[in-house]
Protein backbone atom coordinates (compact mmCIF):
# COMPACT_ATOMS: atom_id res chain seq x y z
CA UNK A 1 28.42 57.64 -51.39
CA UNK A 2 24.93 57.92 -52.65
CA UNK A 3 22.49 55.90 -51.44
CA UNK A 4 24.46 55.07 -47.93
CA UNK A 5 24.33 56.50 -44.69
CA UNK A 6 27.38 57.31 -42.54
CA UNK A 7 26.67 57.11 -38.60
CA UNK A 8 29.65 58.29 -35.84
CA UNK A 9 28.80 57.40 -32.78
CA UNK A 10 30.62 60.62 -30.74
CA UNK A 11 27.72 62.85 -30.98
CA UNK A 12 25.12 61.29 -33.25
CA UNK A 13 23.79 59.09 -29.95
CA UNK A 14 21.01 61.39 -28.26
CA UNK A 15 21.14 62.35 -24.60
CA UNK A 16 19.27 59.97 -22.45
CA UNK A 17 19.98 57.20 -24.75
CA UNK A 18 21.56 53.61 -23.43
CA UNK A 19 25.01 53.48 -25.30
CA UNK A 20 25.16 49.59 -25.98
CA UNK A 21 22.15 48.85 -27.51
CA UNK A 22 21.98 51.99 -29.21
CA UNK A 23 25.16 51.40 -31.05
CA UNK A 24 24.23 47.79 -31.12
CA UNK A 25 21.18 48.50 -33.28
CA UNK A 26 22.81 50.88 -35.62
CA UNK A 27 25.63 48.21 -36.37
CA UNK A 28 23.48 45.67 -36.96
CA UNK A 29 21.91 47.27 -39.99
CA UNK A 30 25.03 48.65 -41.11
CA UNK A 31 26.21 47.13 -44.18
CA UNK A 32 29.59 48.75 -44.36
CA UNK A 33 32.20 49.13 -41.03
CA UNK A 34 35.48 51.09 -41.20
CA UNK A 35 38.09 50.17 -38.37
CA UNK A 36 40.08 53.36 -38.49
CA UNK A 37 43.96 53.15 -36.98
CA UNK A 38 46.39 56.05 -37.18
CA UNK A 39 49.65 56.34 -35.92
CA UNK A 40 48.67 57.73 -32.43
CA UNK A 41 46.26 55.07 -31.78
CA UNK A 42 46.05 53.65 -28.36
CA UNK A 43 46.02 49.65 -28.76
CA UNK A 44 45.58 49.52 -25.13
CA UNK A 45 42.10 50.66 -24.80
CA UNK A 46 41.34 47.47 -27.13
CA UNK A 47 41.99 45.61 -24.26
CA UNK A 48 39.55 47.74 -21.35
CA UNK A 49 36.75 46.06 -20.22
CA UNK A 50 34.60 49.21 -20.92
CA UNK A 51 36.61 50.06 -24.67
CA UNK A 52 33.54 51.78 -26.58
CA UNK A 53 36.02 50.95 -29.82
CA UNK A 54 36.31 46.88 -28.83
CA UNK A 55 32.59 46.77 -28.20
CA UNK A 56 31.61 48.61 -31.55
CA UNK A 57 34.51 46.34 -33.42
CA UNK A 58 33.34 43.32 -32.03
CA UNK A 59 29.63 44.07 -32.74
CA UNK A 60 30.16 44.43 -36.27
CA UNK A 61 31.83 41.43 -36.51
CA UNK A 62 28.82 39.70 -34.58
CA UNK A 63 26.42 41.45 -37.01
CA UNK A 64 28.49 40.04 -40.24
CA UNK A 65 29.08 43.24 -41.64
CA UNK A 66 32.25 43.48 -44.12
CA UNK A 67 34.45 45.49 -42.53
CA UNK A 68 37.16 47.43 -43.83
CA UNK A 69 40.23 48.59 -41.67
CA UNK A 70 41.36 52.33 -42.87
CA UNK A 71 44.91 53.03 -41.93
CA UNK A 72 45.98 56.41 -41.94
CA UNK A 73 50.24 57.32 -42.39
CA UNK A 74 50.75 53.50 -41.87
CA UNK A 75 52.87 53.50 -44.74
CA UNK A 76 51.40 49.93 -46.11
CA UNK A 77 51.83 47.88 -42.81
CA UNK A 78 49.28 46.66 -40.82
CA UNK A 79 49.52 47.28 -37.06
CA UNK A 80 51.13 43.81 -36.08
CA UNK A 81 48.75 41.50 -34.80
CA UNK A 82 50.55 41.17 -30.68
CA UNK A 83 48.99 44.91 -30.49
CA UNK A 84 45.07 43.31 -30.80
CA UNK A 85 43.67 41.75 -27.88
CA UNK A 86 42.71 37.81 -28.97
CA UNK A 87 39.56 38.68 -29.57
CA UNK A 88 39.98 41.09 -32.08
CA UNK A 89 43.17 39.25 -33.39
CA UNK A 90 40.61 38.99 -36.17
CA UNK A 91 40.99 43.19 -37.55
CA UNK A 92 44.52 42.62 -38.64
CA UNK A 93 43.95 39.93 -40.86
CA UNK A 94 41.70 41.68 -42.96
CA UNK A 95 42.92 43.44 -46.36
CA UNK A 96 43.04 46.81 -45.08
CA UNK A 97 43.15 50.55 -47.04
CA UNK A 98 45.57 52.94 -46.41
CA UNK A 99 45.37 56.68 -46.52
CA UNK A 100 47.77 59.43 -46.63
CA UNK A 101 48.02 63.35 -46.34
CA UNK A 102 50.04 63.10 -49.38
CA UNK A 103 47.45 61.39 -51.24
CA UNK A 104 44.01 61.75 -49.04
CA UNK A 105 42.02 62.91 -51.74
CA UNK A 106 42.83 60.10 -54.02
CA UNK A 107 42.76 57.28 -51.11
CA UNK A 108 39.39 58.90 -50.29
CA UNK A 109 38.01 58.75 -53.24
CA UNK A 110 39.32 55.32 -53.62
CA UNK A 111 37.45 53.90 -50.50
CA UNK A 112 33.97 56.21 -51.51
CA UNK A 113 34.41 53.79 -54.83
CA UNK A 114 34.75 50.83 -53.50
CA UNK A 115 31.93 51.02 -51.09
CA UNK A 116 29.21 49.68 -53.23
CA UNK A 117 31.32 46.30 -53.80
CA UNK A 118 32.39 46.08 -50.23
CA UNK A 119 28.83 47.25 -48.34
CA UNK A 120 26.42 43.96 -48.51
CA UNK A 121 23.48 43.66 -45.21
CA UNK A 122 25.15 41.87 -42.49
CA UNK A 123 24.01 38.04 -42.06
CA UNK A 124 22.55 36.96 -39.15
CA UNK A 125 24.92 34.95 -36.56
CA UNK A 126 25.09 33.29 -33.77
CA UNK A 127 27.49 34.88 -30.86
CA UNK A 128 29.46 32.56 -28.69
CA UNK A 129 31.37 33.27 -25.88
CA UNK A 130 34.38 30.13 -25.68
CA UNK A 131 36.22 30.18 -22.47
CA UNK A 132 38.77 28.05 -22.22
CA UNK A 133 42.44 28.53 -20.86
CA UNK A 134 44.22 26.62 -23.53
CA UNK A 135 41.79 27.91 -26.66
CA UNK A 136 44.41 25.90 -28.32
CA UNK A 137 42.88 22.63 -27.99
CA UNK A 138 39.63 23.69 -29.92
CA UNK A 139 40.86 25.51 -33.17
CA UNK A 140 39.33 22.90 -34.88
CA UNK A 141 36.11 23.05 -33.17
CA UNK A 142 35.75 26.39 -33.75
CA UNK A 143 36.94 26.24 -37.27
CA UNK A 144 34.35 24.12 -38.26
CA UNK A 145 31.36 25.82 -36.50
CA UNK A 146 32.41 28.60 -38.05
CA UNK A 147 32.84 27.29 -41.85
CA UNK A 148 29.39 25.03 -41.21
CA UNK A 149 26.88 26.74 -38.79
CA UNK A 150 28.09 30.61 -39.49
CA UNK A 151 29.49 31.34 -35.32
CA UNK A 152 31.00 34.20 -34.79
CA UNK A 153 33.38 33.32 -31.82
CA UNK A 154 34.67 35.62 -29.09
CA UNK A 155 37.91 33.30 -26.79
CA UNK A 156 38.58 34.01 -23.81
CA UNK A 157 40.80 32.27 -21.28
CA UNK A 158 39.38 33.12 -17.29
CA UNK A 159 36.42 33.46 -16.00
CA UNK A 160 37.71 37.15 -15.48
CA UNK A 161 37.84 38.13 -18.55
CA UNK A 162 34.56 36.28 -19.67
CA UNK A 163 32.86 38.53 -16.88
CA UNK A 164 34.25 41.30 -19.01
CA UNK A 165 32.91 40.17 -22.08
CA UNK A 166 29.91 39.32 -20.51
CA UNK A 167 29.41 42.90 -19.25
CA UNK A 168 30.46 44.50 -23.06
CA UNK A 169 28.30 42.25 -25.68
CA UNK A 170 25.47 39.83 -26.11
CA UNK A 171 25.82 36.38 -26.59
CA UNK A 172 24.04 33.41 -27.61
CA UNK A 173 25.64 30.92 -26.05
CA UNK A 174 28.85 30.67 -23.62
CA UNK A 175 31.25 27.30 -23.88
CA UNK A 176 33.59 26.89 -21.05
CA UNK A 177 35.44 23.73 -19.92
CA UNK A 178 35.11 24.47 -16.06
């Protein structure tokens, strides 16, 4: 759309350069962030510690951008959410697009319109890491720093997968009950 940029990572990151905080960068000024899911999509390298795809997803929710999941031949259903790891249970609750061969032109088109309502800058947040292996106890907790201070929370529930986390993303601040 005039006046935007579009950046893909595979090939647009130059040779020498440090993958995370390149990437990191570009998403943070990125006003606009399309998950894209088609029906060959492999959910389980969501989960990988060293999933390029979970690290930019997670970023852009870090940076605040609006995201906008893109589904390609889902035929109006959302991947169900048991097929996200927990900590990006977050993508299929969003109001996602979907996209066709039948209709690709059109849905594209569609999307290119609705980019200058969707695309705002991405607000500043705070990151925090929450590990805790009943993340049920502090919904509310996190509820409310969310609504109130603006967190943007990643849950985890061992110190395993925290050290994952840890390796894939920044953070401002870790919570843990140990």
């Amino acid at each position: 759309a005039a006046g935007h940029r579009a950046f893909v990572d595979t090939g647009a990151i130059p040779a020498g350069s440090a993958f995370v905080p390149f990437i990191d960068e570009w998403i943070a000024g990125t006003d606009l962030f399309f998950v894209l899911i088609g029906p060959d999509f492999d959910f389980d390298q969501l989960a990988q510690a060293n999933s390029a795809v979970a690290f930019e997803w997670r970023r852009a929710r870090f940076h605040g951008c609006s995201v906008l999941p893109v589904l390609y031949e889902a035929h109006g259903r959302m991947p169900a959410t048991e097929r996200f790891p927990n900590q990006l249970r977050w993508v299929p609750a969003l109001n996602a697009h979907f996209v066709s061969d039948a209709s690709l032109s059109a849905d594209v088109d569609s999307i290119v319109g609705k980019v200058p309502a969707l695309a705002h800058a991405p607000r500043p947040s705070a990151h925090v890491l929450w590990i805790d292996d009943k993340p049920k106890n502090n919904v509310n907790e996190r509820r409310h720093l969310r609504a109130e201070a603006g967190l943007a929370f990643d849950n985890v529930v061992s110190t395993e997968e925290a050290k994952e986390q840890l390796r894939n993303a920044y953070y401002d601040l870790v919570i843990t009950d140990l």
